[in-house]
C-alpha atoms as a PDB file:
ATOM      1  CA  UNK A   1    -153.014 -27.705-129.253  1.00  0.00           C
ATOM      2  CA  UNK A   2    -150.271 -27.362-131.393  1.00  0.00           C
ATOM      3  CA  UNK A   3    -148.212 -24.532-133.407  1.00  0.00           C
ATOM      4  CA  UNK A   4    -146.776 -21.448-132.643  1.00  0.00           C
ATOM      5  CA  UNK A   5    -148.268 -19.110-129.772  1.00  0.00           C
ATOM      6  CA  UNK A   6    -150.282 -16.377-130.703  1.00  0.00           C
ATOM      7  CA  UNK A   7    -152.259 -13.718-129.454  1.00  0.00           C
ATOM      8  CA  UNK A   8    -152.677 -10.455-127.646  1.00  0.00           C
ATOM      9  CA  UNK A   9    -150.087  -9.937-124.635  1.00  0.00           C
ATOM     10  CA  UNK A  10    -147.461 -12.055-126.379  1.00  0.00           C
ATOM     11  CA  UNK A  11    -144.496 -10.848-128.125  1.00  0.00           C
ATOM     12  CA  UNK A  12    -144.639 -10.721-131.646  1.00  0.00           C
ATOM     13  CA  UNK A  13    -142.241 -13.525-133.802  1.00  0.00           C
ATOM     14  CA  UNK A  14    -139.745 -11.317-135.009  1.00  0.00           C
ATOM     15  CA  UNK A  15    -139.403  -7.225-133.680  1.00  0.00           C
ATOM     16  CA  UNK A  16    -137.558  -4.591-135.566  1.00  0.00           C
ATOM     17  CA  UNK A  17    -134.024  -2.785-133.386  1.00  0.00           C
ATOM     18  CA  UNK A  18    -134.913   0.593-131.482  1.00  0.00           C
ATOM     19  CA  UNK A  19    -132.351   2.948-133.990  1.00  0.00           C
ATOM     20  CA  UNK A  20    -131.681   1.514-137.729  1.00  0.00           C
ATOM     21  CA  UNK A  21    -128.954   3.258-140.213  1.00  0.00           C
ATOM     22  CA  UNK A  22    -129.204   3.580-143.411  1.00  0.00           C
ATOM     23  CA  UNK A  23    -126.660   4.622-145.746  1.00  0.00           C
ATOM     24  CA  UNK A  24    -128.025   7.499-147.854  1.00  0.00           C
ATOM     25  CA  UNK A  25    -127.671   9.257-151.455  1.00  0.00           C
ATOM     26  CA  UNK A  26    -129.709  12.715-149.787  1.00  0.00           C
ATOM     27  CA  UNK A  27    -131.287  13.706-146.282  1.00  0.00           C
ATOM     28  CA  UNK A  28    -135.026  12.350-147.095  1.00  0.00           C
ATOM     29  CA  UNK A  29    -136.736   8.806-147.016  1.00  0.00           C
ATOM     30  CA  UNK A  30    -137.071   9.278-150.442  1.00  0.00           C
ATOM     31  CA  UNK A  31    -134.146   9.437-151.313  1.00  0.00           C
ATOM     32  CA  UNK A  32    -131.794   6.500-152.602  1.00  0.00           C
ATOM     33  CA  UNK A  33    -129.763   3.955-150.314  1.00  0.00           C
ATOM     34  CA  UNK A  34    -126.239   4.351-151.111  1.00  0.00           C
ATOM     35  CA  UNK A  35    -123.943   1.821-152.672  1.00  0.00           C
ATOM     36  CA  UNK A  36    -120.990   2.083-150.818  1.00  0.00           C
ATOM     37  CA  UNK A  37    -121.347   2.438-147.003  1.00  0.00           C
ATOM     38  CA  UNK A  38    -118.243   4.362-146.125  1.00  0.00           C
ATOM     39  CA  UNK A  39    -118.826   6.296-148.945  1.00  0.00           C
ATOM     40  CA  UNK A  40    -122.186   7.583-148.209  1.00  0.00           C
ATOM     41  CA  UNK A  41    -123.202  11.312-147.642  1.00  0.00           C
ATOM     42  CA  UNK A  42    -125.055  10.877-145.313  1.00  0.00           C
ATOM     43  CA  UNK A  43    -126.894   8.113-142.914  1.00  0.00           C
ATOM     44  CA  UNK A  44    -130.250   8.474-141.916  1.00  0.00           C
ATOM     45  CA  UNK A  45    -130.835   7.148-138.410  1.00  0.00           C
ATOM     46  CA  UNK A  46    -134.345   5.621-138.771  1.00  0.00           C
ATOM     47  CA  UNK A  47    -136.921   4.854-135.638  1.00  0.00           C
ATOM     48  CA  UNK A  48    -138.878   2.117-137.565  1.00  0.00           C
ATOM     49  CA  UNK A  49    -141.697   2.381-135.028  1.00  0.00           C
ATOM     50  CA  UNK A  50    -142.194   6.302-135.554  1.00  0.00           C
ATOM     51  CA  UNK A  51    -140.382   6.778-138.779  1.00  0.00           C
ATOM     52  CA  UNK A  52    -138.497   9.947-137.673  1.00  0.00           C
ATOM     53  CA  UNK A  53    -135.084  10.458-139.050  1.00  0.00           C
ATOM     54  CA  UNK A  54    -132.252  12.168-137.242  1.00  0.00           C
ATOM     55  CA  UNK A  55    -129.698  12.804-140.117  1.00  0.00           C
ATOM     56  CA  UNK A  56    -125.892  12.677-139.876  1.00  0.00           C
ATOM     57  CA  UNK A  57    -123.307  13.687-142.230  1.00  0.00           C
ATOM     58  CA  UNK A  58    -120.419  11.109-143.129  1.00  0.00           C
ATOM     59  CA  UNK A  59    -118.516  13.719-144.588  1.00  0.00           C
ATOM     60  CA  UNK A  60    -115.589  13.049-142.856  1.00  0.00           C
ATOM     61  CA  UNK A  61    -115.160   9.577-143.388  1.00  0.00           C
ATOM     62  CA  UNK A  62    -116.000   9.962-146.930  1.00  0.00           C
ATOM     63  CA  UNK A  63    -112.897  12.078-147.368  1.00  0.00           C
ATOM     64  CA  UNK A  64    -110.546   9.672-146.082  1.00  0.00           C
ATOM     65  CA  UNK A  65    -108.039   7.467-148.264  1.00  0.00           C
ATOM     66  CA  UNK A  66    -108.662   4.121-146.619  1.00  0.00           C
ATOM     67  CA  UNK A  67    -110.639   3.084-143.794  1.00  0.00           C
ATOM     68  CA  UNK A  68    -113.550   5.046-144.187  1.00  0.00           C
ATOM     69  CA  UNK A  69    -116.057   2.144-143.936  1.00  0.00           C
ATOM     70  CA  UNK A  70    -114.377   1.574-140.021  1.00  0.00           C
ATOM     71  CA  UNK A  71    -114.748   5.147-139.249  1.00  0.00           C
ATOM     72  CA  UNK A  72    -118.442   5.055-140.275  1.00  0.00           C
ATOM     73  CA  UNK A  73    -119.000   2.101-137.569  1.00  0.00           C
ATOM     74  CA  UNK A  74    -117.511   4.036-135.236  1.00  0.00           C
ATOM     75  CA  UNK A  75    -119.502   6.908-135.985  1.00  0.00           C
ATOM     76  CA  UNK A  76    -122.588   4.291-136.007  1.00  0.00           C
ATOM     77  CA  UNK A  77    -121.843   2.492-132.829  1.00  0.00           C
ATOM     78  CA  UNK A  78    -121.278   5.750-130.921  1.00  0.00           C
ATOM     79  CA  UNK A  79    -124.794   6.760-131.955  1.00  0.00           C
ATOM     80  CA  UNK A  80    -126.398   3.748-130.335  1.00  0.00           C
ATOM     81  CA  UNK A  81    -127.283   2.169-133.762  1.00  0.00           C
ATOM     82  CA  UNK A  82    -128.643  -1.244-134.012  1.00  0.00           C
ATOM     83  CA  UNK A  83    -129.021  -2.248-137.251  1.00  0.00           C
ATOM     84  CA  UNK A  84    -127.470  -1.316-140.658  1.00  0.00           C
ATOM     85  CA  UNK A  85    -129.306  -1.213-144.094  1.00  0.00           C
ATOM     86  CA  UNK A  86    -126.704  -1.175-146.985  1.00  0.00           C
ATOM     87  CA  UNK A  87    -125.988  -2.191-150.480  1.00  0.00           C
ATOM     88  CA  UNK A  88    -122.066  -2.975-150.368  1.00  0.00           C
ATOM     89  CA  UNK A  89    -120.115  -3.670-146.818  1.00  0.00           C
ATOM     90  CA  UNK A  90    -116.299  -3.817-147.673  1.00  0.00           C
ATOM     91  CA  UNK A  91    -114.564  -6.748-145.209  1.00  0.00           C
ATOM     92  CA  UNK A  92    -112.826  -4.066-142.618  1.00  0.00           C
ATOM     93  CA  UNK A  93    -116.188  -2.484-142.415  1.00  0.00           C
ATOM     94  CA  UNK A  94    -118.125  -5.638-142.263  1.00  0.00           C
ATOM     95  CA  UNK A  95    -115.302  -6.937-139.395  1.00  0.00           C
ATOM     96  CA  UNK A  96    -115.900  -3.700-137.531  1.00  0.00           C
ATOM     97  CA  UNK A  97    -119.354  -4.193-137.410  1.00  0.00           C
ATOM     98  CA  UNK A  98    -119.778  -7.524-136.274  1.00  0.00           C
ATOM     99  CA  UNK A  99    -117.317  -6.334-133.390  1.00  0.00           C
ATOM    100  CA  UNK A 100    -120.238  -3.677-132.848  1.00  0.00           C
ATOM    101  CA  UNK A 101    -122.282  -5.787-132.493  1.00  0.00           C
ATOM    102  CA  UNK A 102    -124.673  -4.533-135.752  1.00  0.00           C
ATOM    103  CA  UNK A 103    -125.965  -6.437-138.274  1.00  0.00           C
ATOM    104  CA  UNK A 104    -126.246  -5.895-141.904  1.00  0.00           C
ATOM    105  CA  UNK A 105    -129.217  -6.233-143.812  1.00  0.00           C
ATOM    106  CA  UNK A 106    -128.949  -5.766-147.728  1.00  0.00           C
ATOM    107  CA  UNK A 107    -130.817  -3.246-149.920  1.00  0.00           C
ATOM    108  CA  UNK A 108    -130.035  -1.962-153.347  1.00  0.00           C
ATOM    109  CA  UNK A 109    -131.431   0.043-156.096  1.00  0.00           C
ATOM    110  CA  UNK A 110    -134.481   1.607-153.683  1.00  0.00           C
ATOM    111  CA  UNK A 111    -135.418   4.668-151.773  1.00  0.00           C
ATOM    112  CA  UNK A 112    -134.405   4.524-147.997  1.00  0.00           C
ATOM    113  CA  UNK A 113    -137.842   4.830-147.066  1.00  0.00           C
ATOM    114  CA  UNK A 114    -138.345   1.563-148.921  1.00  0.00           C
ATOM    115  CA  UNK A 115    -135.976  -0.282-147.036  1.00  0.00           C
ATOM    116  CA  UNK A 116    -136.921   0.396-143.749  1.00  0.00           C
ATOM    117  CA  UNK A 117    -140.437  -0.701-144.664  1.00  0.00           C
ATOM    118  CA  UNK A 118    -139.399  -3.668-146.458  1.00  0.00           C
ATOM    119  CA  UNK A 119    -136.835  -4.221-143.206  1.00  0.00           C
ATOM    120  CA  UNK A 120    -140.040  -3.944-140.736  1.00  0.00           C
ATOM    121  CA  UNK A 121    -141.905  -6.549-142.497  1.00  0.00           C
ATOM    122  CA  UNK A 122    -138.573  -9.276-142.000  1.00  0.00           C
ATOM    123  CA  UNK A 123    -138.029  -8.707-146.426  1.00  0.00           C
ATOM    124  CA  UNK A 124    -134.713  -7.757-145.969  1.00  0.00           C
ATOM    125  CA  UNK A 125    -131.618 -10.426-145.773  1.00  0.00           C
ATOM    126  CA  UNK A 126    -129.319 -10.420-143.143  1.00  0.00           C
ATOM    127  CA  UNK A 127    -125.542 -10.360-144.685  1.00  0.00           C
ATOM    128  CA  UNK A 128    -121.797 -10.626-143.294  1.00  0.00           C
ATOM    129  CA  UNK A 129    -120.212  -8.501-145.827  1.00  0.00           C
ATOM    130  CA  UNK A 130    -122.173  -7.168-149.150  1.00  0.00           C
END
């Protein structure tokens, strides 16, 4: 026998993180995914298994001069976040989350509810800094 193992009881190839951020326009999954992560109104904590949102405001980084994309990771990490969905990571941001520990996935020009789903399914391409 050859090829990959298959089957029921065995671990599937690839498995989505527990808690996934995305950076959103609005508090919905159909709303739009940001462009600018520090920027962002809001981020909408995503459990891809369930699909329930818990919703946090990034109003306070987004009123900062500079280094509002670092004060969003911090915001992330102290949630327990384990992946990010985003269209544009600046380099202090993207620094500050490969120190965290969470990956970037890129995702531009759809709904948020769209790029979770297309995130589950492995569509989604893992970046550095976007």
């Amino acid at each position: 026998m050859s090829g990959a193992a298959s089957g029921p009881g065995l671990p599937p190839p690839w498995t989505a993180p527990a808690l996934v951020a995305v950076c959103a326009d609005g508090r919905d999954l159909s709303d739009r995914v940001h462009a600018r992560f520090g920027r962002a109104g809001f981020f909408q904590l995503v459990d891809p298994e369930t699909m329930a949102v818990t919703l946090i405001s990034n109003d306070e980084n987004r009123a900062v001069a500079q280094g509002a994309g670092t004060g969003a990771v911090e915001l992330l990490a102290e949630r327990g976040v384990t992946a990010l969905i985003a269209t544009r990571v600046g380099p202090k941001a993207a620094e500050a989350l490969r120190y965290a520990a969470i990956p970037v996935y890129a995702a531009a020009d759809v709904t948020v509810g769209e790029a979770v789903a297309a995130f589950c399914r492995g569509g989604l391409a893992r970046v550095d800094e976007v």
